[in-house]
N, C-alpha and C. Protein backbone atom coordinates (compact mmCIF):
# COMPACT_ATOMS: atom_id res chain seq x y z
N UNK A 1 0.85 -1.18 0.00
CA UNK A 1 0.00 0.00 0.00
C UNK A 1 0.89 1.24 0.00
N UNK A 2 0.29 2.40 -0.22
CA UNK A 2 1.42 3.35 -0.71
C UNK A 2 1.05 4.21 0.47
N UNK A 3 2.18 5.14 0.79
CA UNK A 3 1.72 6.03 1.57
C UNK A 3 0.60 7.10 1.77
N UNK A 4 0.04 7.44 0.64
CA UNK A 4 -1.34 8.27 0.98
C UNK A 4 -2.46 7.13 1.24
N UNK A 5 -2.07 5.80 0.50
CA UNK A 5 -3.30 4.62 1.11
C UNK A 5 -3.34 4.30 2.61
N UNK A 6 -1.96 4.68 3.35
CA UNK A 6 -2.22 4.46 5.10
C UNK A 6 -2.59 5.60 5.36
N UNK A 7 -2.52 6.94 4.82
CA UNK A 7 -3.08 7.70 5.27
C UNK A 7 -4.69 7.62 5.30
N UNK A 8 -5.31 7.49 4.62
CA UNK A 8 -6.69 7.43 3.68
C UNK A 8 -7.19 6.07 4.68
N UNK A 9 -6.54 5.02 5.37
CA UNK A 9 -6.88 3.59 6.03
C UNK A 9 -6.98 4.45 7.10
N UNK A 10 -6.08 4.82 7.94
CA UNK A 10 -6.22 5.66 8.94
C UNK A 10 -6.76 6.48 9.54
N UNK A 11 -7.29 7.59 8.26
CA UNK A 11 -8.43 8.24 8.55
C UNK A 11 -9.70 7.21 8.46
N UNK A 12 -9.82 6.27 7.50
CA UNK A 12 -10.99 5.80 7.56
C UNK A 12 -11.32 5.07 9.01
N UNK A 13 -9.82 4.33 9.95
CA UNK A 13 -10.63 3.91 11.30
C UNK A 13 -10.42 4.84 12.10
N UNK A 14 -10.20 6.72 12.11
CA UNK A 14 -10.55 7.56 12.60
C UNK A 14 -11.87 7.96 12.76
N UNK A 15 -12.35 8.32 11.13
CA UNK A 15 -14.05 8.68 11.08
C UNK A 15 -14.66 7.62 11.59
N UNK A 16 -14.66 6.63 11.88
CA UNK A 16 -16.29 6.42 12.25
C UNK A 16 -15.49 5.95 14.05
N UNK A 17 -14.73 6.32 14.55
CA UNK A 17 -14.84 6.17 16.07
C UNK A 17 -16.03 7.62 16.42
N UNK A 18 -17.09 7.05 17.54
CA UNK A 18 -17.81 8.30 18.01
C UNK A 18 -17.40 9.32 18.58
N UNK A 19 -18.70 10.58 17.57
CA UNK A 19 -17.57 11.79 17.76
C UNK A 19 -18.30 12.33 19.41
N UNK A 20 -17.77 12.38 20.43
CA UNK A 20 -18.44 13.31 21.48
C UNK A 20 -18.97 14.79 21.33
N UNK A 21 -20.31 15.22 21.80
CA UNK A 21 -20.71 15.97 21.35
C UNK A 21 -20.26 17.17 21.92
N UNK A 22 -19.69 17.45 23.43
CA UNK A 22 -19.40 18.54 24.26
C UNK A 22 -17.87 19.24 24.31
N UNK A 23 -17.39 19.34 22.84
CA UNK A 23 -16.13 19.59 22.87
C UNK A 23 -15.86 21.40 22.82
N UNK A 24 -14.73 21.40 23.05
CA UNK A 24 -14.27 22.80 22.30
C UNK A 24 -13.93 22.85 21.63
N UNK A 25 -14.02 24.04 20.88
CA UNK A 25 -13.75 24.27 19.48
C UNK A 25 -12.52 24.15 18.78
N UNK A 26 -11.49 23.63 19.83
CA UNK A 26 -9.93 23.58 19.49
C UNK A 26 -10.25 21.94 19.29
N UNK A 27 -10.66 21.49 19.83
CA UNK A 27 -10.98 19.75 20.41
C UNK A 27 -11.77 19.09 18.65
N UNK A 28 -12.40 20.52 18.12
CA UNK A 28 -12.93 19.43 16.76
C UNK A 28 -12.45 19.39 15.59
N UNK A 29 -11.07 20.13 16.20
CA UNK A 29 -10.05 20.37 14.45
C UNK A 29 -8.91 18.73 14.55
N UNK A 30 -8.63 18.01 13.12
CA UNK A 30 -8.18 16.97 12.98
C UNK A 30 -7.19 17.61 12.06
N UNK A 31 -6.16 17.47 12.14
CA UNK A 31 -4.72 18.12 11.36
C UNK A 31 -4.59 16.00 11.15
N UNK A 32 -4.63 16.42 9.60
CA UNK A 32 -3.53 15.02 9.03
C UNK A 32 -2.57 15.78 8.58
N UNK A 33 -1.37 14.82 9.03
CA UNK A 33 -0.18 15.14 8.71
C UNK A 33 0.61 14.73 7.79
N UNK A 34 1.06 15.12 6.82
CA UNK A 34 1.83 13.97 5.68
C UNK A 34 3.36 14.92 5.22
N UNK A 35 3.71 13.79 4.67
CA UNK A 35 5.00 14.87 4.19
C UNK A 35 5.04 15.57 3.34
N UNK A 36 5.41 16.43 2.90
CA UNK A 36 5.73 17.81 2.06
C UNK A 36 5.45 17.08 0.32
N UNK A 37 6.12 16.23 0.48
CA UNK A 37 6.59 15.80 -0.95
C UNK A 37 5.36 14.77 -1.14
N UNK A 38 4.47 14.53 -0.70
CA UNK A 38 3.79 13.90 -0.83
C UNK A 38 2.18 14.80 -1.03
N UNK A 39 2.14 15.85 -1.16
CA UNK A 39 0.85 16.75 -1.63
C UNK A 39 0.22 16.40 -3.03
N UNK A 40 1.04 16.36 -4.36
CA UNK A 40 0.21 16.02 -5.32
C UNK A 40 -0.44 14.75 -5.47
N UNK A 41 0.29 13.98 -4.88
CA UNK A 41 -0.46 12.50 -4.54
C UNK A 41 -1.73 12.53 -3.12
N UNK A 42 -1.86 13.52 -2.74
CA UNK A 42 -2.70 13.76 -1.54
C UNK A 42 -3.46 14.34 -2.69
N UNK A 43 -3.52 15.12 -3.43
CA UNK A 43 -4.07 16.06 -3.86
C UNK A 43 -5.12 14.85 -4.64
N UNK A 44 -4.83 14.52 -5.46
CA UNK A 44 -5.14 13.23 -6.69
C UNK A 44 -6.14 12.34 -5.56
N UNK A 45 -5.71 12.16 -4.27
CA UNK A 45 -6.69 11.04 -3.28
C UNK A 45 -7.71 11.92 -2.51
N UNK A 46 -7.81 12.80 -3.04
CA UNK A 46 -8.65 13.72 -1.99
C UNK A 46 -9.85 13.49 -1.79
N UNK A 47 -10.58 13.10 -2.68
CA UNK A 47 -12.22 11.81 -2.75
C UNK A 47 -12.07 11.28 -1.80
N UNK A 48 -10.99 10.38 -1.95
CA UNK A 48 -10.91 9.25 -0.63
C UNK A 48 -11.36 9.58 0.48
N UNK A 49 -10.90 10.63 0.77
CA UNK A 49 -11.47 11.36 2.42
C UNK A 49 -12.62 11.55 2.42
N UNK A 50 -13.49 11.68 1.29
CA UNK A 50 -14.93 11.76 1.69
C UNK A 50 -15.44 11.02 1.29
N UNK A 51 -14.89 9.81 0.66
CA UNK A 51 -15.79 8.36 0.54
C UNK A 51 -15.92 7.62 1.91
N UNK A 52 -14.58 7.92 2.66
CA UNK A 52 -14.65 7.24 3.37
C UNK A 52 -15.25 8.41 4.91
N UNK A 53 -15.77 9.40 5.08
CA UNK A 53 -16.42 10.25 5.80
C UNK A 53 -17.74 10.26 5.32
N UNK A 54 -18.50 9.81 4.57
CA UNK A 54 -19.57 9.64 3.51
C UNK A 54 -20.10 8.11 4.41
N UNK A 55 -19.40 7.04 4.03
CA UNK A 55 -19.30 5.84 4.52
C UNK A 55 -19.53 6.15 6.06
N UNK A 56 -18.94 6.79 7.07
CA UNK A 56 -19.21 7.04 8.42
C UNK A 56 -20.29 7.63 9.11
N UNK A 57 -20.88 7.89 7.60
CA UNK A 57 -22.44 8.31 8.16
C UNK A 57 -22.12 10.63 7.88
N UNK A 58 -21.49 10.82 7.66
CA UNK A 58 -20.77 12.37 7.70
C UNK A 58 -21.00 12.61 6.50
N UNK A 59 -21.76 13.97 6.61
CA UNK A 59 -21.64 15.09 5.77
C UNK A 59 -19.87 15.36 5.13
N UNK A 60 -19.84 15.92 4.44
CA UNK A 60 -18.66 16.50 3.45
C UNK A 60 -18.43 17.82 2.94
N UNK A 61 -17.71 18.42 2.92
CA UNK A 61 -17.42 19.24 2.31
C UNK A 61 -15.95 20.18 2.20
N UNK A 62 -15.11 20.42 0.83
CA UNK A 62 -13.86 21.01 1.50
C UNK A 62 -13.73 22.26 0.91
N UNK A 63 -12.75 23.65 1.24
CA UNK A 63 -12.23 24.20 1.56
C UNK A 63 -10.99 24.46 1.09
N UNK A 64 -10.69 24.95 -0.20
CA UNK A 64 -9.24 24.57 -0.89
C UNK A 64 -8.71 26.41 -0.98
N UNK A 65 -7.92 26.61 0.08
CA UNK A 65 -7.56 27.85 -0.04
C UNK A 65 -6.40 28.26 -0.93
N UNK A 66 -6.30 26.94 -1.88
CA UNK A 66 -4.48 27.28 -2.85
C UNK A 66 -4.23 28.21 -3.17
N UNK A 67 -4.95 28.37 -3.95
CA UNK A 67 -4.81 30.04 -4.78
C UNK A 67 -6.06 31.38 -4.41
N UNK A 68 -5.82 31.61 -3.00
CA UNK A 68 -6.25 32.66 -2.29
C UNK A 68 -5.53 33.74 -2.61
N UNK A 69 -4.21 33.47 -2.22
CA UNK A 69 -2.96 34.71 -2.21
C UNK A 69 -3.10 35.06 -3.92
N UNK A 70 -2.98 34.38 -4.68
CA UNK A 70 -2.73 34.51 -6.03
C UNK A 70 -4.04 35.75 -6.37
N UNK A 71 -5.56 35.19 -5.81
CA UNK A 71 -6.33 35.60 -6.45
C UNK A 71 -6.32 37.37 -5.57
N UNK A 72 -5.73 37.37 -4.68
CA UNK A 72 -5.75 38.26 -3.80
C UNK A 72 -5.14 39.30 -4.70
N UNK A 73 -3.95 39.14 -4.75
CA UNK A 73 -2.62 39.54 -5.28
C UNK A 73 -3.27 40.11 -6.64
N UNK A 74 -3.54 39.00 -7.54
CA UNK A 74 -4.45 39.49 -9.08
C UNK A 74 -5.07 40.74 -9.04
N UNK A 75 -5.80 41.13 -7.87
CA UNK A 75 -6.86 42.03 -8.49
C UNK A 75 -6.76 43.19 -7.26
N UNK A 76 -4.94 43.21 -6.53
CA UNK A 76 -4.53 44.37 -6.04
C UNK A 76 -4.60 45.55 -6.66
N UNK A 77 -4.62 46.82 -6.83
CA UNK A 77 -4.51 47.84 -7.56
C UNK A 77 -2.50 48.09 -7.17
N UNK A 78 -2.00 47.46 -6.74
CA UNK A 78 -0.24 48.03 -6.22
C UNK A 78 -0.02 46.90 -6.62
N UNK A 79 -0.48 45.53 -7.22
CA UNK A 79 0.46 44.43 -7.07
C UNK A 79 1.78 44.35 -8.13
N UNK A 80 1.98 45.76 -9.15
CA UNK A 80 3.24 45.57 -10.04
C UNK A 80 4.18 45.95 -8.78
N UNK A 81 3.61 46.96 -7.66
CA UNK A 81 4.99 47.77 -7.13
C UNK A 81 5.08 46.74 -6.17
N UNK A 82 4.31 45.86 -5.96
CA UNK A 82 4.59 44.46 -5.06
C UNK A 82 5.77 43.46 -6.24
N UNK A 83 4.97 43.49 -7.39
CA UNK A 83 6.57 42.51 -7.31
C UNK A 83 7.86 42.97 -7.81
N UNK A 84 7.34 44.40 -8.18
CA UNK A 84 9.22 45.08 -7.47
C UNK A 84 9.49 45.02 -6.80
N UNK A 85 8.89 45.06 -5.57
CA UNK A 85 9.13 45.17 -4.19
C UNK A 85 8.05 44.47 -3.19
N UNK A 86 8.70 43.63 -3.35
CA UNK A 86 7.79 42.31 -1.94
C UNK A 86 7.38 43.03 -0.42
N UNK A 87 9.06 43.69 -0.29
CA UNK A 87 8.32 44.05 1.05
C UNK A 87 7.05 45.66 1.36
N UNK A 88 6.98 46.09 0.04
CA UNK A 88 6.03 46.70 0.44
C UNK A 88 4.48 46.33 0.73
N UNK A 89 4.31 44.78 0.62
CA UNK A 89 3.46 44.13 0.50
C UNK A 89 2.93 43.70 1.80
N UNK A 90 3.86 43.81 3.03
CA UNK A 90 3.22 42.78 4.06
C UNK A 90 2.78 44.44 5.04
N UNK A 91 2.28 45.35 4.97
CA UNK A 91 1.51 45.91 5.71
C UNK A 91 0.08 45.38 5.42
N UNK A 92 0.31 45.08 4.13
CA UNK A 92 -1.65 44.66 3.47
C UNK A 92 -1.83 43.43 3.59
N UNK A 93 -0.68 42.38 3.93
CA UNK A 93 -0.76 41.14 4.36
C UNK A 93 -2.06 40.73 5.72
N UNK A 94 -2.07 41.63 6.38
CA UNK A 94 -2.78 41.87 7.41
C UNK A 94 -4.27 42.01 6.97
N UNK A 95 -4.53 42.85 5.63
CA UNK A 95 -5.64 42.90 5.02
C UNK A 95 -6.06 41.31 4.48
N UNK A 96 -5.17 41.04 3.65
CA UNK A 96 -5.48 39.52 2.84
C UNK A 96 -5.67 38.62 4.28
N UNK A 97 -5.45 38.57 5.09
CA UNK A 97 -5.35 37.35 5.96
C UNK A 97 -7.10 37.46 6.48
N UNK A 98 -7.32 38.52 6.80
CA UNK A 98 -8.77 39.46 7.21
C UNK A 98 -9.52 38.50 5.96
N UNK A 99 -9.11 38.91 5.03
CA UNK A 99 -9.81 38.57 4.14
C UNK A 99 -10.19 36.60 3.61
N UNK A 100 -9.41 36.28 4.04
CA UNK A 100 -8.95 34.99 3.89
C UNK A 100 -9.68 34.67 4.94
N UNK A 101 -9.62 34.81 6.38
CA UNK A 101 -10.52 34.34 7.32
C UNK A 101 -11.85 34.60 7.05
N UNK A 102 -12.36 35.72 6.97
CA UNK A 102 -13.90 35.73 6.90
C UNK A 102 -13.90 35.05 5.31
N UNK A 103 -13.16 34.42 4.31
CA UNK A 103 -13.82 34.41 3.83
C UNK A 103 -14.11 32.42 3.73
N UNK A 104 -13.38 32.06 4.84
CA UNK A 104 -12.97 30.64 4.49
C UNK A 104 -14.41 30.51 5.94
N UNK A 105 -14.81 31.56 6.79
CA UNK A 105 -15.85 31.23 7.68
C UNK A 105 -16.79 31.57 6.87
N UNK A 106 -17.31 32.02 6.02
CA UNK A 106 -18.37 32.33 5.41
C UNK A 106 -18.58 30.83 4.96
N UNK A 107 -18.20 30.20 4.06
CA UNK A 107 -17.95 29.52 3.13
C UNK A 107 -18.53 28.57 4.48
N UNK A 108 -17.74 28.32 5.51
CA UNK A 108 -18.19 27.00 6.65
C UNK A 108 -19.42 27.14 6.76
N UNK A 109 -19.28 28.49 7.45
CA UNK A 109 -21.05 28.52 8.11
C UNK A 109 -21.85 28.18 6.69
N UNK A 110 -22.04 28.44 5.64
CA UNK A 110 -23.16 27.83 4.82
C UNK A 110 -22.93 26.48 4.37
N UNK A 111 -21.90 26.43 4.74
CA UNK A 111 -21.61 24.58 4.47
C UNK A 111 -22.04 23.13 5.57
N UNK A 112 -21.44 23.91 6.68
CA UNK A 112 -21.44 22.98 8.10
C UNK A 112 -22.86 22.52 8.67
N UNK A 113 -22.67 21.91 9.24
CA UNK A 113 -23.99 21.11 10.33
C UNK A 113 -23.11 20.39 11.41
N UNK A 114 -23.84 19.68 12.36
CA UNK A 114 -22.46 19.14 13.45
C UNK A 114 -22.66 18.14 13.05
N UNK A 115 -22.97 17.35 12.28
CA UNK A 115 -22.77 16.25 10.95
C UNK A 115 -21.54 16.38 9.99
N UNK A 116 -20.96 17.54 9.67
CA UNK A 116 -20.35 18.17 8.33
C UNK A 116 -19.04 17.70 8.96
N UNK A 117 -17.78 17.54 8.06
CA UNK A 117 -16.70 17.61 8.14
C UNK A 117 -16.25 18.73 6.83
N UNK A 118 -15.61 19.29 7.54
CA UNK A 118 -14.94 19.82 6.63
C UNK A 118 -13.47 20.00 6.41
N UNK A 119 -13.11 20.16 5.01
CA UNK A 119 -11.82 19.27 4.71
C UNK A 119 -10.96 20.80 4.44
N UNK A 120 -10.23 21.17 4.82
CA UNK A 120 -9.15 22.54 4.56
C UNK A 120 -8.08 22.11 3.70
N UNK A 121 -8.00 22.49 2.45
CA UNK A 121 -6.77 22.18 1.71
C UNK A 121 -5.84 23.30 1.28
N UNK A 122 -4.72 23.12 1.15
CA UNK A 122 -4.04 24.42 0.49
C UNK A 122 -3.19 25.32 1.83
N UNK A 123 -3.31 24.70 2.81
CA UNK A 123 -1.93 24.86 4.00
C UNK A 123 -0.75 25.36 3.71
N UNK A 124 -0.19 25.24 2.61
CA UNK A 124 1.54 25.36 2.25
C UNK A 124 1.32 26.16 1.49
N UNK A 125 -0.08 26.78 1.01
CA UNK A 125 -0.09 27.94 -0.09
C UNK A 125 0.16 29.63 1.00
N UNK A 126 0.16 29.33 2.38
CA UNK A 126 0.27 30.68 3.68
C UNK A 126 1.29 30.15 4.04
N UNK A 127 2.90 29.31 3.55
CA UNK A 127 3.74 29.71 3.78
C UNK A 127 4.77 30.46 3.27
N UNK A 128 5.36 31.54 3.91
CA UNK A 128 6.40 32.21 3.51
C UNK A 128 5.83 33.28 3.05
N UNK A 129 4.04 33.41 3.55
CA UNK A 129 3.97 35.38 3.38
C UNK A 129 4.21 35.87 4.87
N UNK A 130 4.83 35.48 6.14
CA UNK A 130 5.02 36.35 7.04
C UNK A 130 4.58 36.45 7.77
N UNK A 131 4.82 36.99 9.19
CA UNK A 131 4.25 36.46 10.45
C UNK A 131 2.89 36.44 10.36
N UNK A 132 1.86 37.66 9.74
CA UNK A 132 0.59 38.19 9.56
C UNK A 132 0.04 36.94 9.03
N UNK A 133 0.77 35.83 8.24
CA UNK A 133 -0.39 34.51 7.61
C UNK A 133 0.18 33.52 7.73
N UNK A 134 -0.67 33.00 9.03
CA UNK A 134 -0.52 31.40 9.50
C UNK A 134 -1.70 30.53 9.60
N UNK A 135 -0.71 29.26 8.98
CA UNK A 135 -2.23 28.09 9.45
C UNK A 135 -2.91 28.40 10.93
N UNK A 136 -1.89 28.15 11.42
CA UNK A 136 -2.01 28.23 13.15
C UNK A 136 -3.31 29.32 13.43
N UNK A 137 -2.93 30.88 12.92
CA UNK A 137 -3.81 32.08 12.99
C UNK A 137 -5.08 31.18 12.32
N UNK A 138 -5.05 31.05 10.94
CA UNK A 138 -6.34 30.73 10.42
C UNK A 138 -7.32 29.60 11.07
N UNK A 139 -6.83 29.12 11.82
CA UNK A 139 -7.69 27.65 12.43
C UNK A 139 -8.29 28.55 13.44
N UNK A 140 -7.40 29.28 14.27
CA UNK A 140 -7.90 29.74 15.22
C UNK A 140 -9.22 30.35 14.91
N UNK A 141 -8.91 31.37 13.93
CA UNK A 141 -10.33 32.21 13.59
C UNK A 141 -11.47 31.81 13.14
N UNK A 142 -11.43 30.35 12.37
CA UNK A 142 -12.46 29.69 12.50
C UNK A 142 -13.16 28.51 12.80
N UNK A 143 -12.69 28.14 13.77
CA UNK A 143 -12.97 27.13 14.71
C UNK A 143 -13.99 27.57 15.34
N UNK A 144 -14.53 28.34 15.47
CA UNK A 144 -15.53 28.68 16.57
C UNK A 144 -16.48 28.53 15.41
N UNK A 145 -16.15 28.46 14.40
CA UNK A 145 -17.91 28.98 13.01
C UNK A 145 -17.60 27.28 13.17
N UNK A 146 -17.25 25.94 13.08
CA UNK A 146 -17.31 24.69 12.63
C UNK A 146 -17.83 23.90 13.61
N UNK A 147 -19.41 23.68 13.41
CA UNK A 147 -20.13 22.79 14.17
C UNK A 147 -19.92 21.44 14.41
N UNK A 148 -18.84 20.58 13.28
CA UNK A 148 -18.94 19.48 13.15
C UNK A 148 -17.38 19.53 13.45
N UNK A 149 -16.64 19.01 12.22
CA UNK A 149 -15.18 18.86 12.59
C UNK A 149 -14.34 19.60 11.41
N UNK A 150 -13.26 20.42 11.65
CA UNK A 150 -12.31 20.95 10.75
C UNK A 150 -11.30 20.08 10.25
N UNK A 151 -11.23 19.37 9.52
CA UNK A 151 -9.90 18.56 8.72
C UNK A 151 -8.98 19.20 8.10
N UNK A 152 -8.42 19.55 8.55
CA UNK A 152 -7.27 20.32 7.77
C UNK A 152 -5.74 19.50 7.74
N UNK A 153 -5.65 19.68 6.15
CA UNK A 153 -4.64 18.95 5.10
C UNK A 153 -3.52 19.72 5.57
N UNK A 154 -2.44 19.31 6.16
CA UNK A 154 -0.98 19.91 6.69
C UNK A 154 0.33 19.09 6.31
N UNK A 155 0.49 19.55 5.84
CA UNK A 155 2.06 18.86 4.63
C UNK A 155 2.84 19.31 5.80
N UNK A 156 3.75 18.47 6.35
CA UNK A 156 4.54 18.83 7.13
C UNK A 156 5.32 18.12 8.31
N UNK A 157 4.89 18.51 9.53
CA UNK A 157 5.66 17.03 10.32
C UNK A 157 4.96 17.46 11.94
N UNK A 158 5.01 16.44 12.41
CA UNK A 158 4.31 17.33 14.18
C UNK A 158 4.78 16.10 15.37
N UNK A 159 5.45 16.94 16.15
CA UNK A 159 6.57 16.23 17.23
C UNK A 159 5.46 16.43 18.64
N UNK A 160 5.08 15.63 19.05
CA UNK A 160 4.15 16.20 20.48
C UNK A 160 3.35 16.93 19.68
N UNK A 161 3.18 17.92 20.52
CA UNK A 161 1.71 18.94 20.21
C UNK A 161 2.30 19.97 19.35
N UNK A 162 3.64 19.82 18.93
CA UNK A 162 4.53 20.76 17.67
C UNK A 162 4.09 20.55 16.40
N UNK A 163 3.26 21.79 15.56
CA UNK A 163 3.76 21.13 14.16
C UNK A 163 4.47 22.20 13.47
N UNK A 164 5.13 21.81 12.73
CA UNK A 164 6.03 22.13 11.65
C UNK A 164 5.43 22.39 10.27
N UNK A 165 5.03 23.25 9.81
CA UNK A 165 4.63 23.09 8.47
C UNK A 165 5.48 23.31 7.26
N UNK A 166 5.36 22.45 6.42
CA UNK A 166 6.86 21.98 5.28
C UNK A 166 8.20 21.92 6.10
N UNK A 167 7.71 21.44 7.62
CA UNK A 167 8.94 20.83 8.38
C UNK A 167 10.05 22.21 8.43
N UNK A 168 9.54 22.97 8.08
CA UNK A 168 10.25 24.65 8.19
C UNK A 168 9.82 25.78 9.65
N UNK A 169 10.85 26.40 9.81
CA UNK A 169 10.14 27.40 11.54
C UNK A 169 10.37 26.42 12.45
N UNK A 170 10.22 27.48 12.94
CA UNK A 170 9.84 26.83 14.52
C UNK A 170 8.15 26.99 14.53
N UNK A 171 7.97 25.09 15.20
CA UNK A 171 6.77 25.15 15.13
C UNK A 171 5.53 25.34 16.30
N UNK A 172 4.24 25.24 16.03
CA UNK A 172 3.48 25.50 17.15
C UNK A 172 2.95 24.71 17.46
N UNK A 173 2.55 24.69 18.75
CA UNK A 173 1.84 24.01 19.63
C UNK A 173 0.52 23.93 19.43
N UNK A 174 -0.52 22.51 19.30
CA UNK A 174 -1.48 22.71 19.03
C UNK A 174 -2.32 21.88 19.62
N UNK A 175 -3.42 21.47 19.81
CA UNK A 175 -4.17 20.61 20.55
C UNK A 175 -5.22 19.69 19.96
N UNK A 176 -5.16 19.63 18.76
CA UNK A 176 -5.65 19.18 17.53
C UNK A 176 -5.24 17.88 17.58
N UNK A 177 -6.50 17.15 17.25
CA UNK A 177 -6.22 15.45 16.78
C UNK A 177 -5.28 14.92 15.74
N UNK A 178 -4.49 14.47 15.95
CA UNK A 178 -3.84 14.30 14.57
C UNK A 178 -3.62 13.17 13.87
N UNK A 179 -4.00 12.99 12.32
CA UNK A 179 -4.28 11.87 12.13
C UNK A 179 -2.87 11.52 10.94
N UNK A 180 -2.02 10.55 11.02
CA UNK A 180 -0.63 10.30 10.17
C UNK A 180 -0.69 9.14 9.89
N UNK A 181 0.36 8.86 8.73
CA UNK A 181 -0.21 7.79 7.77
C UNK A 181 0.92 6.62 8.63
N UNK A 182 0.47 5.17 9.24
CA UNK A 182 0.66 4.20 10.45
C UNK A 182 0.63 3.26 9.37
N UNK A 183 1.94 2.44 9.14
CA UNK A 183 2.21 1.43 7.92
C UNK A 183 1.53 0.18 9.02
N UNK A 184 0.64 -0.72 9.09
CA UNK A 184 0.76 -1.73 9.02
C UNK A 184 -0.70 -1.39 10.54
C-alpha cells in the first residue's frame, strides 16, 4: 500500500470512532499530517477522504484555499509595485489574511452542520507570506464557526503537540487530533 493509502486507512478507522458531542472548538479540528513531498499524490486522493467520511455516516465538504494569495494579489490595484518590491506588501498582508478568514468562515457557516466535516486544503499555499499569515492564525479564527469537525490537510511534520509546516520554523503548539499515515 502506498503512503497516501495508510493515510486514507487511517483516517478511515478515525471517522467512524464516536464523535463526542461537548467539545471545544480547538478539540474538533483533525490536522492530518503527511509529508511535504507527498501533496500532489494527496491532492489526486482527496475523494478518498470523503468516501470514506460519507461511509461514516458524515456530511462533506472542503475548503481549498491554494490560490487565495494569487487571487488576492491578481486584483490588487499596487500588485506591479509588489513585485518590485515584496516588502512593500506585508503591511496589506494583514488585510489579505482578514480577508482569507472571513472568507474561508463564510464559506463553513453555509456549508457545516455538526454532521459536516470539513476538509481545509491548500496549507503550504500561507507559507512564507510572514508572520501576519498562519495556518495556526487561520484555524484559530475559525474554529468557533465549525459545528462538526475541521480537517485540515498539513504537509509537514508534528513532534508532540509541535507542528512544523513543510517541516520549516519553529513550530506551534497545538491541541488538535492528529491523524498520520501508520504502515501496518
Amino acid at each position: 500500500m502506498s503512503y497516501i493509502g495508510y493515510l486514507v486507512e487511517d483516517y478511515r478507522r478515525f471517522v467512524q470512532l464516536p464523535w463526542p458531542s461537548h467539545l471545544a472548538p480547538a478539540q474538533r479540528v483533525w490536522m492530518v499530517v503527511y509529508r511535504p513531498e507527498e501533496e500532489r499524490r494527496l491532492r489526486l486522493h482527496i475523494n478518498d477522504f470523503e468516501i470514506e467520511s460519507r461511509k461514516a455516516g458524515y456530511e462533506w465538504d472542503l475548503v481549498d484555499i491554494s490560490d487565495e494569495f494569487e487571487r488576492w494579489m491578481g486584483s490588487h490595484e499596487y500588485r506591479e509595485a509588489y513585485f518590485r518590491n515584496p516588502e512593500l506588501m506585508q503591511p496589506e498582508l494583514v488585510s489579505f489574511f482578514g480577508q482569507l478568514a472571513d472568507g474561508v468562515r463564510e464559506q463553513v457557516e453555509e456549508m457545516a452542520t455538526d454532521q459536516t466535516i470539513i476538509g481545509l486544503l491548500g496549507a503550504a499555499s500561507l507559507y512564507g507570506l510572514g508572520d501576519h499569515v498562519k495556518v495556526s492564525a487561520l484555524i484559530e479564527c475559525v474554529q468557533e464557526s465549525i459545528p462538526g469537525r475541521l480537517l485540515v490537510f498539513f504537509p509537514g511534520e508534528v513532534e508532540g503537540n509541535s507542528y512544523r509546516l513543510l517541516g520549516a520554523r519553529d513550530g506551534w503548539n497545538y491541541l488538535a487530533t492528529r491523524i498520520t499515515a501508520q504502515k501496518g
